[in-house]
N, C-alpha and C. Protein backbone atom coordinates (compact mmCIF):
# COMPACT_ATOMS: atom_id res chain seq x y z
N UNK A 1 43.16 -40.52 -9.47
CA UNK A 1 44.39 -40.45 -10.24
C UNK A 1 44.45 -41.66 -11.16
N UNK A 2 45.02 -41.39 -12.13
CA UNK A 2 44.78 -42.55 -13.17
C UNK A 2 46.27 -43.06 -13.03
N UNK A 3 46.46 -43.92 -14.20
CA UNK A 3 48.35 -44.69 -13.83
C UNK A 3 48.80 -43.71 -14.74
N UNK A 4 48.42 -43.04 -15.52
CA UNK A 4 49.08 -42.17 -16.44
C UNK A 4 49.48 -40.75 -15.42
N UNK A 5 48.84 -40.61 -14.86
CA UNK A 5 49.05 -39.33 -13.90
C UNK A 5 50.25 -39.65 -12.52
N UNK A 6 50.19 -41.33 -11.91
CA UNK A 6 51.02 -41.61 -11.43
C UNK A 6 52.19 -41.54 -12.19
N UNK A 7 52.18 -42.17 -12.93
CA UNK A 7 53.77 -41.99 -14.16
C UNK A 7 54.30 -41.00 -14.19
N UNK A 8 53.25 -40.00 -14.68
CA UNK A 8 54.13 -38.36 -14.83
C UNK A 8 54.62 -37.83 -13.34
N UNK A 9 53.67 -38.12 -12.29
CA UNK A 9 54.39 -37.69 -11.13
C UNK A 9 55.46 -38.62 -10.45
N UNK A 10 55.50 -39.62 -10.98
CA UNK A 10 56.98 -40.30 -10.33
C UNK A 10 57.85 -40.10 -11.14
N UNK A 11 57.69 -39.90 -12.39
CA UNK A 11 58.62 -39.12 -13.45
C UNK A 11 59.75 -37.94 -12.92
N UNK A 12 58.41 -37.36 -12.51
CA UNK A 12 59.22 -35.95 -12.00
C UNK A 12 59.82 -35.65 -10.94
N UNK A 13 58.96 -36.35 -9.86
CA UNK A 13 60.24 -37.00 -8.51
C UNK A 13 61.28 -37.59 -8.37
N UNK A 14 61.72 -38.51 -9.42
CA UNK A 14 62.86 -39.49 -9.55
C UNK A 14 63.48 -39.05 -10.72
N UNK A 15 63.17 -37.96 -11.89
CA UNK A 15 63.99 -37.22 -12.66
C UNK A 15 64.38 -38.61 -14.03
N UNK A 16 63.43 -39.48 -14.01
CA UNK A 16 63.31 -40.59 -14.96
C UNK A 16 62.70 -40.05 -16.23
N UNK A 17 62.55 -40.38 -17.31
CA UNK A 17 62.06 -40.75 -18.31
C UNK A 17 61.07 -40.82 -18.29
N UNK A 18 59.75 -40.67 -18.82
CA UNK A 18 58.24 -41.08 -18.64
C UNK A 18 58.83 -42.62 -19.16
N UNK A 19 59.37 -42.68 -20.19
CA UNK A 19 58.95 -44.27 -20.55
C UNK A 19 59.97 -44.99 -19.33
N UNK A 20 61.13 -44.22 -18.82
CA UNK A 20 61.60 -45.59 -17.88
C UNK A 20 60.59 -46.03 -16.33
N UNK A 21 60.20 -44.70 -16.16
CA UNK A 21 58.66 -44.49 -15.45
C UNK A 21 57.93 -45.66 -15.49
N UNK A 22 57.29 -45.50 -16.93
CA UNK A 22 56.40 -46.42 -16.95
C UNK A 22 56.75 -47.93 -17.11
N UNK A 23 58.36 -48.15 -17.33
CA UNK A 23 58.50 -49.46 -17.30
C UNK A 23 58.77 -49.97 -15.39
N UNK A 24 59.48 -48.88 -14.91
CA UNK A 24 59.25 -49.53 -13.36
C UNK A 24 57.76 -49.37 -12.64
N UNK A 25 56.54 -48.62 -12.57
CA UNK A 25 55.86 -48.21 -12.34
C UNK A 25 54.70 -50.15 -12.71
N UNK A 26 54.78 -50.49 -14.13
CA UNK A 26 53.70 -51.50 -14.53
C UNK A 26 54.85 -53.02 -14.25
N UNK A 27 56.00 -52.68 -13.94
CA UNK A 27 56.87 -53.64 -13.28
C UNK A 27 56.53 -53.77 -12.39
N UNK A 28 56.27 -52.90 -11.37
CA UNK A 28 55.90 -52.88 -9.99
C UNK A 28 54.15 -53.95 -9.58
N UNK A 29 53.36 -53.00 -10.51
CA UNK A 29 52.16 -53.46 -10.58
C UNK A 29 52.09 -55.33 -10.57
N UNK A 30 53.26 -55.68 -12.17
CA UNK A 30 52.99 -56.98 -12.53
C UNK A 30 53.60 -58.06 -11.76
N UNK A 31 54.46 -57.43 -10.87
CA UNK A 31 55.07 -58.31 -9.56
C UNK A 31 53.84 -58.31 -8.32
N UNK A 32 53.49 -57.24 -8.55
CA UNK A 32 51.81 -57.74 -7.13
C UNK A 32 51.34 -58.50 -7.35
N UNK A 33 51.06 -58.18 -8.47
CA UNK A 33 49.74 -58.86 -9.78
C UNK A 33 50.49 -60.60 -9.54
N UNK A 34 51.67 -60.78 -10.61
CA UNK A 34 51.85 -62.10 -9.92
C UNK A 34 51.98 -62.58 -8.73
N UNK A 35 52.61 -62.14 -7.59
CA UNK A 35 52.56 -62.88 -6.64
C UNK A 35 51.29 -63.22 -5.38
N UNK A 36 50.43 -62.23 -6.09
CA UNK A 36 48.78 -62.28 -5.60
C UNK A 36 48.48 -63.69 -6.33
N UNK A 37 48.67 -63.74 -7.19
CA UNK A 37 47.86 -65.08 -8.23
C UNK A 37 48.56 -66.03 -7.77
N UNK A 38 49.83 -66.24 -7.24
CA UNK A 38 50.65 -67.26 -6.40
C UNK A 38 50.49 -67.61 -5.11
N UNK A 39 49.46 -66.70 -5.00
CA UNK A 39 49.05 -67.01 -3.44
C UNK A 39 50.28 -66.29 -2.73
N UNK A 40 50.62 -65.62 -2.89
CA UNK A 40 52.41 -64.93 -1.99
C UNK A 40 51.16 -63.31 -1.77
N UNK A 41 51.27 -63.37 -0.11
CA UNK A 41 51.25 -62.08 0.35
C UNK A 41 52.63 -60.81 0.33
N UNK A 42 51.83 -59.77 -0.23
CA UNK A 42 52.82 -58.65 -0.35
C UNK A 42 52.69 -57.60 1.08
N UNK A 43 53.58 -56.92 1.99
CA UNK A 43 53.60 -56.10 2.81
C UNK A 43 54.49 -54.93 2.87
N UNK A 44 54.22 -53.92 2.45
CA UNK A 44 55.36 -52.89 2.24
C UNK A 44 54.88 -51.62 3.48
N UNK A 45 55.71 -52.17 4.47
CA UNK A 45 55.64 -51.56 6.15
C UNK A 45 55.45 -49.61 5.54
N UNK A 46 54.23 -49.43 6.28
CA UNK A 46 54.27 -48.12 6.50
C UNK A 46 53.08 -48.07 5.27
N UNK A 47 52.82 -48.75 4.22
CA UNK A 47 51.70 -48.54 3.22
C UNK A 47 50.78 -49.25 3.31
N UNK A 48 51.01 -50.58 3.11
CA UNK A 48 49.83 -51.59 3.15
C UNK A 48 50.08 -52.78 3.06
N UNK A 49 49.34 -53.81 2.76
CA UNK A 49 49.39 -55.13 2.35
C UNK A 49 48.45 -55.65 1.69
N UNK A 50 48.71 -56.18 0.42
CA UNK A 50 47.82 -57.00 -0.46
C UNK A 50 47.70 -58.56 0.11
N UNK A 51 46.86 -58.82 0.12
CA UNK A 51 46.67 -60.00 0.16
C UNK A 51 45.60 -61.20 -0.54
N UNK A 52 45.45 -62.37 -0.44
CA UNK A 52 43.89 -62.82 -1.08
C UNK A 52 42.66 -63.25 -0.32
N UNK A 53 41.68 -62.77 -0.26
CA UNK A 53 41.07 -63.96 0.47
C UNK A 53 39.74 -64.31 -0.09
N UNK A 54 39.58 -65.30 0.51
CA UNK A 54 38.67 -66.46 -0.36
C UNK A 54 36.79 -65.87 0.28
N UNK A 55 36.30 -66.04 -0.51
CA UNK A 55 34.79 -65.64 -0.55
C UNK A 55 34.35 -67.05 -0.60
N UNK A 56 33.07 -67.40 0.26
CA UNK A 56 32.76 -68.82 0.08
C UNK A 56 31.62 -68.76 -0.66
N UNK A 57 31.28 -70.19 -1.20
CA UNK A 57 29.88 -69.76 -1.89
C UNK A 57 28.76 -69.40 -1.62
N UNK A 58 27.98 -69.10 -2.32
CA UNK A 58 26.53 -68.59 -1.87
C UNK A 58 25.33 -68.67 -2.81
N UNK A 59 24.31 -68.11 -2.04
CA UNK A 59 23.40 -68.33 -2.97
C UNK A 59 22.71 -66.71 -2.81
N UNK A 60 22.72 -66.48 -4.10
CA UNK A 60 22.27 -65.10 -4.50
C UNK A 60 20.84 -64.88 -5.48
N UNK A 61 20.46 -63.54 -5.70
CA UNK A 61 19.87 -63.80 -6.36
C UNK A 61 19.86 -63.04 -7.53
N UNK A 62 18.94 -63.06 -8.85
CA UNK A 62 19.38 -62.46 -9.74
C UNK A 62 18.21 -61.23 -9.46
N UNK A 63 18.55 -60.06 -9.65
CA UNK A 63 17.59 -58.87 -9.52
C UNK A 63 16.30 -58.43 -10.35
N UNK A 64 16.88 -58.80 -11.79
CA UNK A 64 15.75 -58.66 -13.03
C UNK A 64 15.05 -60.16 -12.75
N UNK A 65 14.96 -61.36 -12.74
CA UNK A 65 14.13 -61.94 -12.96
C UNK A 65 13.66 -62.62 -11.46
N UNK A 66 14.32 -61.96 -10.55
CA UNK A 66 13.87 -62.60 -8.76
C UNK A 66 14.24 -64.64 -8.93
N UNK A 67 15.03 -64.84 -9.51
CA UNK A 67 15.60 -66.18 -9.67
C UNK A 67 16.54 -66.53 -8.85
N UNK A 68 16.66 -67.24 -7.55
CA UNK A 68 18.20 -67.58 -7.15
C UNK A 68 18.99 -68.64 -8.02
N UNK A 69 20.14 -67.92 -7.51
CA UNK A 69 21.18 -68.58 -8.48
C UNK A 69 22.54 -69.15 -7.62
N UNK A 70 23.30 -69.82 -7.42
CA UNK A 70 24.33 -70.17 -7.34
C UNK A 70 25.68 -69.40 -7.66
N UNK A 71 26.35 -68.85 -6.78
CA UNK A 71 27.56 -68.50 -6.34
C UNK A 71 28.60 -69.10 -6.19
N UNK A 72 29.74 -69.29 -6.89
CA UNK A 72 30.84 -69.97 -6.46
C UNK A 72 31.41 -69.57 -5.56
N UNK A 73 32.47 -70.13 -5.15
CA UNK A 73 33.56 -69.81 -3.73
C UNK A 73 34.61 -69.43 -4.99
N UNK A 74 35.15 -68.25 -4.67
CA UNK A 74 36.60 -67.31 -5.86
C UNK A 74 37.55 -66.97 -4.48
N UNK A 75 38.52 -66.13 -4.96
CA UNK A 75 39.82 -65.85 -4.31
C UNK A 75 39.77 -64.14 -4.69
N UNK A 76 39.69 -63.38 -3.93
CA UNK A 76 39.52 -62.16 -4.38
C UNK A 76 41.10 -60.87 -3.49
N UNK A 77 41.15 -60.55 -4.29
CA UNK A 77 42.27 -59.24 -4.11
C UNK A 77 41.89 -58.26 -3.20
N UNK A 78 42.99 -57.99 -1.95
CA UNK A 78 42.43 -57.61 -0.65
C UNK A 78 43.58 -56.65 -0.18
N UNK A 79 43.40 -55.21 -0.41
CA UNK A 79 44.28 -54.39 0.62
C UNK A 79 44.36 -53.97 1.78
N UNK A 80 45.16 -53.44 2.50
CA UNK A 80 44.74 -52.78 3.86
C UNK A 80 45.99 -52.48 3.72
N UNK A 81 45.27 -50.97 4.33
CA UNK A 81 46.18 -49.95 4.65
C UNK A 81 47.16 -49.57 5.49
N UNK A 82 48.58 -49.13 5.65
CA UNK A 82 49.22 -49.55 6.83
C UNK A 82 48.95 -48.33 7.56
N UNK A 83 49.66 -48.39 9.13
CA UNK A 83 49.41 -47.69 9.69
C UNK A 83 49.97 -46.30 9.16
N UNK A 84 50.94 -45.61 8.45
CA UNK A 84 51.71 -44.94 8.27
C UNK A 84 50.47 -43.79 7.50
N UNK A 85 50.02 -44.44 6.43
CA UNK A 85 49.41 -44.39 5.24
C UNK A 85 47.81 -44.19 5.93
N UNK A 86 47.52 -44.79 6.72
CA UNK A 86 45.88 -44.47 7.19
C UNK A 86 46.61 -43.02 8.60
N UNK A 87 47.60 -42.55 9.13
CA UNK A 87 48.02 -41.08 9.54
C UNK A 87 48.07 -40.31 8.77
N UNK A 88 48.89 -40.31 7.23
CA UNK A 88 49.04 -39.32 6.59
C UNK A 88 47.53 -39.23 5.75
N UNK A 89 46.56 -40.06 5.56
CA UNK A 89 45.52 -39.18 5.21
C UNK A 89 44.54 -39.04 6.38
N UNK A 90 43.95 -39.42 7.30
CA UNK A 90 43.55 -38.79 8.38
C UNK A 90 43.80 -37.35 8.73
N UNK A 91 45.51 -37.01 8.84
CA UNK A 91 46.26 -35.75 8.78
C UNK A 91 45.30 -35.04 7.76
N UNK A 92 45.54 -35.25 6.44
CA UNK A 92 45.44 -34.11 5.38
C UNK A 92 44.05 -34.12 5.30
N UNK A 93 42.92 -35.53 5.98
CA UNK A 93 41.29 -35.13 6.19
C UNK A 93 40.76 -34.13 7.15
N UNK A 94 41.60 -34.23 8.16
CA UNK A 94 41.49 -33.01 9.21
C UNK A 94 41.82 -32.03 9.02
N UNK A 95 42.75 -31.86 8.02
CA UNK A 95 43.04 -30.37 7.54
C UNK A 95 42.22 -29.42 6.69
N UNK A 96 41.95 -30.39 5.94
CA UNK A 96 40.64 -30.15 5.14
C UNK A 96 39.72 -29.71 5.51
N UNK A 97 39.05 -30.19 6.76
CA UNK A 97 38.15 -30.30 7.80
C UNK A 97 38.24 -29.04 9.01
N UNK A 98 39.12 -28.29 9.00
CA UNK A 98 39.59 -27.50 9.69
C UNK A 98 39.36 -26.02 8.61
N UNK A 99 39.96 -26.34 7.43
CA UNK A 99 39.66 -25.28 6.50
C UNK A 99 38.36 -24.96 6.34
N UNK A 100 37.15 -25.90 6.42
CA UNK A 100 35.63 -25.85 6.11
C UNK A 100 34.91 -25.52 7.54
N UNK A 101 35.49 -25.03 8.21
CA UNK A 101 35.32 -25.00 9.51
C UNK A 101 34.33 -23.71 9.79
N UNK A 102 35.03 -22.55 9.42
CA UNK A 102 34.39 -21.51 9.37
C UNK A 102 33.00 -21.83 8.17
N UNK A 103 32.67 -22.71 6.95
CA UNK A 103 31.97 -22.64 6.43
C UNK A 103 30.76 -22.84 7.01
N UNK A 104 29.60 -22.09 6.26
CA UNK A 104 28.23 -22.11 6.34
C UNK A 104 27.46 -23.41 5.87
N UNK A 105 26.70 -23.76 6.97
CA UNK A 105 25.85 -25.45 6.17
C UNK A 105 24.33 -25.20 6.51
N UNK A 106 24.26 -25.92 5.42
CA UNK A 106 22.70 -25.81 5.79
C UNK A 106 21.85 -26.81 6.57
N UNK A 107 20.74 -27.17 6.26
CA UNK A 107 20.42 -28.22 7.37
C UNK A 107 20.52 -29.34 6.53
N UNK A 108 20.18 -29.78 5.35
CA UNK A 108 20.48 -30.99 4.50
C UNK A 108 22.23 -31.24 4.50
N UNK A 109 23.50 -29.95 4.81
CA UNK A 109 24.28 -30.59 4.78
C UNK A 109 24.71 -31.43 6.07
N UNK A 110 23.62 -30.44 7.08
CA UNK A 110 24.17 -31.07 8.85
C UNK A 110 23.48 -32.69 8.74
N UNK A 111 22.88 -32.80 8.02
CA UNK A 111 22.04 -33.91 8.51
C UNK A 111 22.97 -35.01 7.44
N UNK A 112 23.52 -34.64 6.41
CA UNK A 112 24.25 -35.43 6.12
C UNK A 112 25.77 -36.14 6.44
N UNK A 113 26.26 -34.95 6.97
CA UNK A 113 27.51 -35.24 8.34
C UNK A 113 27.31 -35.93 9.50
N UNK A 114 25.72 -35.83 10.02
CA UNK A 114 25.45 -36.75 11.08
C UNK A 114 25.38 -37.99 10.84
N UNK A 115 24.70 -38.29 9.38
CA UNK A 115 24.25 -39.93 9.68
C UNK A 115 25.57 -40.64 8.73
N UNK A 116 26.46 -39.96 8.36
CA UNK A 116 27.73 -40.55 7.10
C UNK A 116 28.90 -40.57 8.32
């Protein structure tokens, strides 16, 4: 789903405006957005939590010329899912999963359900 597709569907749930949509919708975004860069953890019970965490440095290497190189230590953008939110798609994966049930597989697809 793109943010343009979120827009139109919160549009139509909340009976807003596309443009007032899109002004609470990238409001929303730019309050994560800042308070991630502030170091302020976000938790919205039942969805998830953003948070940051720090990657330390390393030493890597570069692929085209087999050169190691130096890695800094960064601060990187980190979700997890809440519990609410990892039920309701589990739910709708099993359903899914229930519908394909009766389907026919072959052996390249069994063998790919086993080792994934």
């Amino acid at each position: 789903m793109l943010k343009s597709d979120l827009i139109d569907r919160v549009a139509i749930r909340t009976n807003l405006t596309k443009s007032q949509t899109k002004l609470v919708v990238n409001s929303f975004i730019n309050t994560i957005t800042e308070s991630l860069s502030e170091g302020t953890d976000i938790e919205i019970r039942g969805f998830g939590s953003f948070r940051i965490r720090e990657r330390n440095a390393r030493i890597g290497m570069n692929p085209k010329s087999g050169q190691r190189i130096s890695i800094p230590a960064k601060k990187v953008p980190y979700f997890r899912a809440g519990k609410g939110l990892k039920l309701i798609v589990d739910k709708n994966t099993n359903e899914k999963n229930m519908e394909n049930k009766n389907q026919m597989f072959n052996l390249q697809d069994l063998i790919q359900m086993v080792w994934d």
